[in-house]
PDB file of N, CA and C in Angstrom:
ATOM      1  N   UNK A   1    -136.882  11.706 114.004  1.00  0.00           N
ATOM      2  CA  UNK A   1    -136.258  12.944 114.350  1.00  0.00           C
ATOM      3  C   UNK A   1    -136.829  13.520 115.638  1.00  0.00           C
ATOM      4  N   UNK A   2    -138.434  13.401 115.780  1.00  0.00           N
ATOM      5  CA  UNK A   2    -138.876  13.837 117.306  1.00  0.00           C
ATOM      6  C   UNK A   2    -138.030  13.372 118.672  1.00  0.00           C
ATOM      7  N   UNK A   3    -137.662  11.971 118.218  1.00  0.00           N
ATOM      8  CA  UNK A   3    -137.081  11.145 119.400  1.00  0.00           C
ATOM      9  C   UNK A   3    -135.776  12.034 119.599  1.00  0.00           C
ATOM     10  N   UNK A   4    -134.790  12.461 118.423  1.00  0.00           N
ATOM     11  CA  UNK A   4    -133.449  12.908 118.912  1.00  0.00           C
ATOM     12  C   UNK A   4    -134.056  14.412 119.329  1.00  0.00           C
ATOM     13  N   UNK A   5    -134.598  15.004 118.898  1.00  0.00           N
ATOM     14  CA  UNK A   5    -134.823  16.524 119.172  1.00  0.00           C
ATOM     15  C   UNK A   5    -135.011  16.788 120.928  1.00  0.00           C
ATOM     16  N   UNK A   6    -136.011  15.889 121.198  1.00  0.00           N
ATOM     17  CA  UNK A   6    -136.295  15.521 122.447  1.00  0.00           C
ATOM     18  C   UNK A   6    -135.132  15.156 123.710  1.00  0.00           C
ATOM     19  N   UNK A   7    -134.441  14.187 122.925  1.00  0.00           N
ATOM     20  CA  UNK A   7    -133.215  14.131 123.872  1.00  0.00           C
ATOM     21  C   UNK A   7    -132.257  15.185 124.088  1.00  0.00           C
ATOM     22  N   UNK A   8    -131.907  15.754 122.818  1.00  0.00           N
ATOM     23  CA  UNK A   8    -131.063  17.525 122.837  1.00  0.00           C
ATOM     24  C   UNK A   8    -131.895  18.350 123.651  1.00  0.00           C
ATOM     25  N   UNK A   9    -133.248  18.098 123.578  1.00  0.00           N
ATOM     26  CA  UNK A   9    -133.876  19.125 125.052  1.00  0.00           C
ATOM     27  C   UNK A   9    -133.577  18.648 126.107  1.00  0.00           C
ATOM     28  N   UNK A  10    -133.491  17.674 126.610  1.00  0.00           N
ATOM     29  CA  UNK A  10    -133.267  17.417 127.805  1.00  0.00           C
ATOM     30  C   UNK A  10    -132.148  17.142 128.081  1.00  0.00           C
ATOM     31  N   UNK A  11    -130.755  17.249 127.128  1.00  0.00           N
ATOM     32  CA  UNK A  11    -129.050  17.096 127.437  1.00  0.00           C
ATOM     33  C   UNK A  11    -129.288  18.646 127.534  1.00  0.00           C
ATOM     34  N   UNK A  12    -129.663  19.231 126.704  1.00  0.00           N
ATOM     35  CA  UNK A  12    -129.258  20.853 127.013  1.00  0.00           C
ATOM     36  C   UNK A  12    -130.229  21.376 128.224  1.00  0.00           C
ATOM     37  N   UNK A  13    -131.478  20.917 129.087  1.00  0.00           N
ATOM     38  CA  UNK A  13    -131.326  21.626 130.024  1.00  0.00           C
ATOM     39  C   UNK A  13    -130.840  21.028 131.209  1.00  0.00           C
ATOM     40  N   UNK A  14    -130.482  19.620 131.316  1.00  0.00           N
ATOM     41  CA  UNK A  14    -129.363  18.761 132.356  1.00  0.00           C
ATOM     42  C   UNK A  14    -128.554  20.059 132.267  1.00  0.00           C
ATOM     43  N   UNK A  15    -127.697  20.380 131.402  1.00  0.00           N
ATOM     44  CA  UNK A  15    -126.356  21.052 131.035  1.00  0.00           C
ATOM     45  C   UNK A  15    -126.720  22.383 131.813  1.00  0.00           C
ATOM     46  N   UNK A  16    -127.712  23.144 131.756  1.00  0.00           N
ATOM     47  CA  UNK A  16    -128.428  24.370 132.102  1.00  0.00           C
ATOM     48  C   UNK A  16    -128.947  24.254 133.401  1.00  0.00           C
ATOM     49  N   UNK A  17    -129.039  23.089 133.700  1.00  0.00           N
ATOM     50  CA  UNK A  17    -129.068  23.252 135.313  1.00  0.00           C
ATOM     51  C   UNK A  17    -128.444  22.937 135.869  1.00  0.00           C
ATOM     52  N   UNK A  18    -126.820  22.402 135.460  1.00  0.00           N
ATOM     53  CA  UNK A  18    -125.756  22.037 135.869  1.00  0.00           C
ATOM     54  C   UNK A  18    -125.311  23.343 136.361  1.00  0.00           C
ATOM     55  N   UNK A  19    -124.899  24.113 135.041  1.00  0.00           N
ATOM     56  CA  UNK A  19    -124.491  25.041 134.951  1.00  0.00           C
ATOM     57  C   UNK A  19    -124.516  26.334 136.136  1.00  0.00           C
ATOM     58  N   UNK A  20    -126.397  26.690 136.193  1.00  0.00           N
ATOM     59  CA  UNK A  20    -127.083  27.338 137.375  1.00  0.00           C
ATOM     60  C   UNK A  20    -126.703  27.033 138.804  1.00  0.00           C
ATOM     61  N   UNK A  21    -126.604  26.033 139.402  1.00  0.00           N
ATOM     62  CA  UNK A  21    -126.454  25.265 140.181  1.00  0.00           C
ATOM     63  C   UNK A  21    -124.569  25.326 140.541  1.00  0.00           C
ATOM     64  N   UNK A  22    -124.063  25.479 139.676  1.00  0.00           N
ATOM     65  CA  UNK A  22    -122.101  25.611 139.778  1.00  0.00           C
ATOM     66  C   UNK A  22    -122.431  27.092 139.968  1.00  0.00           C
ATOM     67  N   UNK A  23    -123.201  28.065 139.396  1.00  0.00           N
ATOM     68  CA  UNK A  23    -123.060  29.510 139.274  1.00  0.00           C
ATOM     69  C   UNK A  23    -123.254  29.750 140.690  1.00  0.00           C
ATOM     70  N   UNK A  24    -124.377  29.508 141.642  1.00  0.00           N
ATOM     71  CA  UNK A  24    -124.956  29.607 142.012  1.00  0.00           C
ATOM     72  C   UNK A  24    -123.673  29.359 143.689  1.00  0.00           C
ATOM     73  N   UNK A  25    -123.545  27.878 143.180  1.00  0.00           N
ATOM     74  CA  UNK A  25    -122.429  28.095 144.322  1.00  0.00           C
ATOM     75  C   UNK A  25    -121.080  28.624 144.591  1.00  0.00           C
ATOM     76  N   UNK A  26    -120.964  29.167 143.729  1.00  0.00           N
ATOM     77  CA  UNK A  26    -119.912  30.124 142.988  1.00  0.00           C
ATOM     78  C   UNK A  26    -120.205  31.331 143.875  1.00  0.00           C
ATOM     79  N   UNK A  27    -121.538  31.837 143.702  1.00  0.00           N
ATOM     80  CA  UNK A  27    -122.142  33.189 144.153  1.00  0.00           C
ATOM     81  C   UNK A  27    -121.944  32.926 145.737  1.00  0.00           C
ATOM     82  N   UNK A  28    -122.478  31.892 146.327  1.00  0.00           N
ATOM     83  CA  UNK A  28    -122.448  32.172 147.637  1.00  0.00           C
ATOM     84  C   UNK A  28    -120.999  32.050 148.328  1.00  0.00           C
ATOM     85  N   UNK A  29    -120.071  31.174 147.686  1.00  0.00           N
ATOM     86  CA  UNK A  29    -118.914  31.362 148.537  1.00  0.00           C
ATOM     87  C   UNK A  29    -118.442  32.475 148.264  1.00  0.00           C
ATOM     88  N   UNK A  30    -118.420  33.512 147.125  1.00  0.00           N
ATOM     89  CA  UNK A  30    -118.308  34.813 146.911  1.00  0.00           C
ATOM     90  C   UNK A  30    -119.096  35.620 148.036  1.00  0.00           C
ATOM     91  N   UNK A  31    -120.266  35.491 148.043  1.00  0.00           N
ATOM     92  CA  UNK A  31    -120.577  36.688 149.340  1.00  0.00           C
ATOM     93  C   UNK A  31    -120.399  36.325 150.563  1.00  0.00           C
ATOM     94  N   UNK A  32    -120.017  34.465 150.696  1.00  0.00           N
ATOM     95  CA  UNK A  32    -119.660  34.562 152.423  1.00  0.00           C
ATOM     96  C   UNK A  32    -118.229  35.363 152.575  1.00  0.00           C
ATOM     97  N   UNK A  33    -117.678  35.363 151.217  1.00  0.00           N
ATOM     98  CA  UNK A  33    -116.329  35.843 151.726  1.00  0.00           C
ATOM     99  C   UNK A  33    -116.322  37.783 151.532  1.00  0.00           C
ATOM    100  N   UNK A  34    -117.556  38.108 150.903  1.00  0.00           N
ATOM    101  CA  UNK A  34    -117.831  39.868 151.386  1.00  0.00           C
ATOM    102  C   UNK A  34    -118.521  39.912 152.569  1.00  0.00           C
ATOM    103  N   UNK A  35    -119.703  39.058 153.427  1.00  0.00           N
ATOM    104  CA  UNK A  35    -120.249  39.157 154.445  1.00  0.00           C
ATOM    105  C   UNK A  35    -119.071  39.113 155.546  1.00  0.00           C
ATOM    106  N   UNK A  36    -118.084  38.457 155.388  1.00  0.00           N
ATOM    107  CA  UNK A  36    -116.841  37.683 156.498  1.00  0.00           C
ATOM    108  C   UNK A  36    -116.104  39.094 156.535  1.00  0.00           C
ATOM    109  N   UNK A  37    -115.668  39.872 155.371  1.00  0.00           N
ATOM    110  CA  UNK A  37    -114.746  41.101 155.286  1.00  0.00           C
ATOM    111  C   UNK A  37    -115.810  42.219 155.579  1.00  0.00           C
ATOM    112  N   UNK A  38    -116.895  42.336 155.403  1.00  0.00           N
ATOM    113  CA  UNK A  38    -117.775  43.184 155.771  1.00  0.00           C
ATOM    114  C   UNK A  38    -117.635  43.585 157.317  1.00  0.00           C
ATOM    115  N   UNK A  39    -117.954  42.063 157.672  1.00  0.00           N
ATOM    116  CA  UNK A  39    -118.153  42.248 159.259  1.00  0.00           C
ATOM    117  C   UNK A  39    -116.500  42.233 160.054  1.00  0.00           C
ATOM    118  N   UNK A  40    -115.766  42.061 159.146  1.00  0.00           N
ATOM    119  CA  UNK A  40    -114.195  42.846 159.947  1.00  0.00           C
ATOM    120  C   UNK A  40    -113.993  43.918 159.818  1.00  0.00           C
ATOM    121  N   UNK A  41    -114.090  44.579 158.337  1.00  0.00           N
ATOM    122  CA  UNK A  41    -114.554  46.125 158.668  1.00  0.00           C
ATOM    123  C   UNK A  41    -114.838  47.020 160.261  1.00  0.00           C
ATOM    124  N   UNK A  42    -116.425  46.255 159.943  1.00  0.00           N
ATOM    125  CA  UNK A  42    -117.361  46.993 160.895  1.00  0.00           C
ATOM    126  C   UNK A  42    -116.422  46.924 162.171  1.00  0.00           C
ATOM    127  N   UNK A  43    -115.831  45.732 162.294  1.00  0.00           N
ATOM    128  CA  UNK A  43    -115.173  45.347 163.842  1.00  0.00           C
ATOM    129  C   UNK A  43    -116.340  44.801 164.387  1.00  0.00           C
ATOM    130  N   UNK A  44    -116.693  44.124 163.837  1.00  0.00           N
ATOM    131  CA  UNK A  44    -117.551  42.876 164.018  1.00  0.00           C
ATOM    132  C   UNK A  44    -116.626  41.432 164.154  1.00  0.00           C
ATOM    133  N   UNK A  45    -117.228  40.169 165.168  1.00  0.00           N
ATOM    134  CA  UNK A  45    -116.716  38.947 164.637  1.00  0.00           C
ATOM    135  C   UNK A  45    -117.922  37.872 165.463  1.00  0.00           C
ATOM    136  N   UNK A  46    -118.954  38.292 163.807  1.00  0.00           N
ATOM    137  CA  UNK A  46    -120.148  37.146 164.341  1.00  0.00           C
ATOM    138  C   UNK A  46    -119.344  35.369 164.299  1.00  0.00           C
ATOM    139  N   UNK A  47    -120.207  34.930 164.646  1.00  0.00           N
ATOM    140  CA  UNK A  47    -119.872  33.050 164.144  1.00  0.00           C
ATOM    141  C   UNK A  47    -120.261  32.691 162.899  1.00  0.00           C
ATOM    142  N   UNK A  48    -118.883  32.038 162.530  1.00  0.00           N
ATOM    143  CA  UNK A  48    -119.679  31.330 161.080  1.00  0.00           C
ATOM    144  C   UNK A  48    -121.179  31.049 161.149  1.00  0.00           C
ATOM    145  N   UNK A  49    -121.438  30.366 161.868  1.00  0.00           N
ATOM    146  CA  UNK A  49    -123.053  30.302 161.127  1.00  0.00           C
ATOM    147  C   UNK A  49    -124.006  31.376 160.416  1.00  0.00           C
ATOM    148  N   UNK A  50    -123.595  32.422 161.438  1.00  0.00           N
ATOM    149  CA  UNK A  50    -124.596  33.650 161.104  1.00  0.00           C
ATOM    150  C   UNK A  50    -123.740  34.305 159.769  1.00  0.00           C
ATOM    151  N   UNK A  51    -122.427  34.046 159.796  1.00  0.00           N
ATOM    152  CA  UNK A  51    -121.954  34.589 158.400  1.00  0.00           C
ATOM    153  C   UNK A  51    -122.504  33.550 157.355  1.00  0.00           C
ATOM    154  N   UNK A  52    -122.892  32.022 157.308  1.00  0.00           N
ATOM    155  CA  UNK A  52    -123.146  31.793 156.177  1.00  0.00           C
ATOM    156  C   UNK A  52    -124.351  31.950 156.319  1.00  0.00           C
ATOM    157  N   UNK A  53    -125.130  32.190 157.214  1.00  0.00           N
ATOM    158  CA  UNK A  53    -126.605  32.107 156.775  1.00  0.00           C
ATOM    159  C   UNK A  53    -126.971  34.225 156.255  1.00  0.00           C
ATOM    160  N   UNK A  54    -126.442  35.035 156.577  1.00  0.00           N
ATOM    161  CA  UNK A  54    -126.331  36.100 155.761  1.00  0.00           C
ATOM    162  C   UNK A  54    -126.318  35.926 154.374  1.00  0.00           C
ATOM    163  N   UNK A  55    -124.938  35.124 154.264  1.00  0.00           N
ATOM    164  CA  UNK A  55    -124.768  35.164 152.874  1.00  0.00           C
ATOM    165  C   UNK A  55    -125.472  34.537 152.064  1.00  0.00           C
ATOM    166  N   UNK A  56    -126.354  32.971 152.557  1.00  0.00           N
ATOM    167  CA  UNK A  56    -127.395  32.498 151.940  1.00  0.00           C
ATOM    168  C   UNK A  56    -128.094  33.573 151.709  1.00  0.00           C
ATOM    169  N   UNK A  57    -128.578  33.877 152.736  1.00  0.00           N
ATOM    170  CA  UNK A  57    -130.165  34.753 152.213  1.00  0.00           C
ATOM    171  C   UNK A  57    -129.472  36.033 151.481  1.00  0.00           C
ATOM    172  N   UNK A  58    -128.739  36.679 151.485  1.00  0.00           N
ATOM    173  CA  UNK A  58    -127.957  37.545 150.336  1.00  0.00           C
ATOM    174  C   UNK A  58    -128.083  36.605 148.861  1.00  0.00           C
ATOM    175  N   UNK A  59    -127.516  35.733 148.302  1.00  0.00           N
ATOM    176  CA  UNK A  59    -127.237  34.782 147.390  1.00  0.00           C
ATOM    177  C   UNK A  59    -128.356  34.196 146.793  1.00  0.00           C
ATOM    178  N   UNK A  60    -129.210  33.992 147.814  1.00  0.00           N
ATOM    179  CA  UNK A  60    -130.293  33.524 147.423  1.00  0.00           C
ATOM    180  C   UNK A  60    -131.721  34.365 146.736  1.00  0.00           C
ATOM    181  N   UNK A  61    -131.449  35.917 147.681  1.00  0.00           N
ATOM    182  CA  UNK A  61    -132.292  36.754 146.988  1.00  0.00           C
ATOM    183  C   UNK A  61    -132.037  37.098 145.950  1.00  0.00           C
ATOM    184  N   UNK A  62    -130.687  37.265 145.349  1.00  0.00           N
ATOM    185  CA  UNK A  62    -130.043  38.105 144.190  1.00  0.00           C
ATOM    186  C   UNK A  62    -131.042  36.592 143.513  1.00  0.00           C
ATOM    187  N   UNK A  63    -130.517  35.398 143.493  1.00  0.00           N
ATOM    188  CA  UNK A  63    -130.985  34.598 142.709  1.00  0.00           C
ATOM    189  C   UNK A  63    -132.220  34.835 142.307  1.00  0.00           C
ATOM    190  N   UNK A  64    -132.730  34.803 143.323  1.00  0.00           N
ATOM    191  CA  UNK A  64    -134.589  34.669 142.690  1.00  0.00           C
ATOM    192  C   UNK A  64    -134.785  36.351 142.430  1.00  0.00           C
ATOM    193  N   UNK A  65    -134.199  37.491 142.357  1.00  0.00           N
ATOM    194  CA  UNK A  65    -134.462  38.315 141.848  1.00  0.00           C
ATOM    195  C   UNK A  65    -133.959  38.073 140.401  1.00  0.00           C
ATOM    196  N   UNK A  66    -133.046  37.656 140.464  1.00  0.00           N
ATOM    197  CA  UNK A  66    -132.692  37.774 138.390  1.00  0.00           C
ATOM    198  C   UNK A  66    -133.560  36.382 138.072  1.00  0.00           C
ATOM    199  N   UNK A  67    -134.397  35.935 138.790  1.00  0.00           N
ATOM    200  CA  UNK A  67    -135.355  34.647 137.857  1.00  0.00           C
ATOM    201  C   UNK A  67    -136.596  35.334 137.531  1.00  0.00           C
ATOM    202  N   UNK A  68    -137.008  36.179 138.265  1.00  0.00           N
ATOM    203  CA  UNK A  68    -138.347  37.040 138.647  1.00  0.00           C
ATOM    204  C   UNK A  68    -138.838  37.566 137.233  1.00  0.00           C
ATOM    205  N   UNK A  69    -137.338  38.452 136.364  1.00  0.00           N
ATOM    206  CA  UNK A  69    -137.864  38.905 134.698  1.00  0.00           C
ATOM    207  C   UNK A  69    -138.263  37.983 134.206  1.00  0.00           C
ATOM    208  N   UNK A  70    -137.600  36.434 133.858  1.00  0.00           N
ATOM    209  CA  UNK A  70    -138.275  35.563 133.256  1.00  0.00           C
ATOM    210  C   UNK A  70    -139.758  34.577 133.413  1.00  0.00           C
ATOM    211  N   UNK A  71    -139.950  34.978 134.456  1.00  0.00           N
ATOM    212  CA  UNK A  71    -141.402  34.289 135.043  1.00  0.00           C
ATOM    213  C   UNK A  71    -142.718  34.427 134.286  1.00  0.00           C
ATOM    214  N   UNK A  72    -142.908  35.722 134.251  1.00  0.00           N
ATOM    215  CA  UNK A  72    -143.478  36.609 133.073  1.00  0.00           C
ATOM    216  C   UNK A  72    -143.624  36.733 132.062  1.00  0.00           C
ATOM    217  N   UNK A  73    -144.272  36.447 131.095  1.00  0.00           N
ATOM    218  CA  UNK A  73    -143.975  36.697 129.544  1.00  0.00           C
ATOM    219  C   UNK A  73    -144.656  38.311 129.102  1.00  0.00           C
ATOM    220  N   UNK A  74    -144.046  38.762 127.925  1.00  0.00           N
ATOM    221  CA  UNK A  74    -144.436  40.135 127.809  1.00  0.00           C
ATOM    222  C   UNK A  74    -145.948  40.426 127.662  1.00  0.00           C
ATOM    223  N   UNK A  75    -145.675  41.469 127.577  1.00  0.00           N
ATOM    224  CA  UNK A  75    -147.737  41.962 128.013  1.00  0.00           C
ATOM    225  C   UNK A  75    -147.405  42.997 126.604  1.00  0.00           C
ATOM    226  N   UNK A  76    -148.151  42.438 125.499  1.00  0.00           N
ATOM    227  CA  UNK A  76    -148.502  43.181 124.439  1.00  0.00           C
ATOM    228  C   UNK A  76    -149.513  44.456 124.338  1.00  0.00           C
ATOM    229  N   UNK A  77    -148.971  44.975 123.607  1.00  0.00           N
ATOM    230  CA  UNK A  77    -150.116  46.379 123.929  1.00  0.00           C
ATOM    231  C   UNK A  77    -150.943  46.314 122.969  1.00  0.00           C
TER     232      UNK A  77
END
């Protein structure tokens, strides 16, 4: 039974970092396309590059901010 338990850990976090990883690029073509309308707003018209690299580092901070609670384990009083 150790042997199958073992493998369900590691199909379910394959699956869980599949998952993260689809979310993830999900998120950034979502904010290149608010960074892109942002900067028409403004009456702005940077170059793609600088619009996707905004939106990386946008995408990327949100990311590692929602990983940041779990890093931590609770602090008992």
């Amino acid at each position: 039974m150790g042997v199958l338990d073992t493998f369900g850990s590691l199909a379910s976090a394959l699956l869980a970092g599949i998952a993260m990883l689809a979310f993830a690029i999900l998120s950034l073509f979502v904010t290149v396309f608010v960074v892109d309308v942002a900067g028409s707003i403004a009456g702005l018209n940077p170059d793609d590059g600088f619009v996707v690299l905004g939106a990386t580092i946008l995408a990327g901070t949100a990311i590692l901010a929602g990983g940041v609670g779990f890093a931590r384990p609770e602090e008992r009083p």
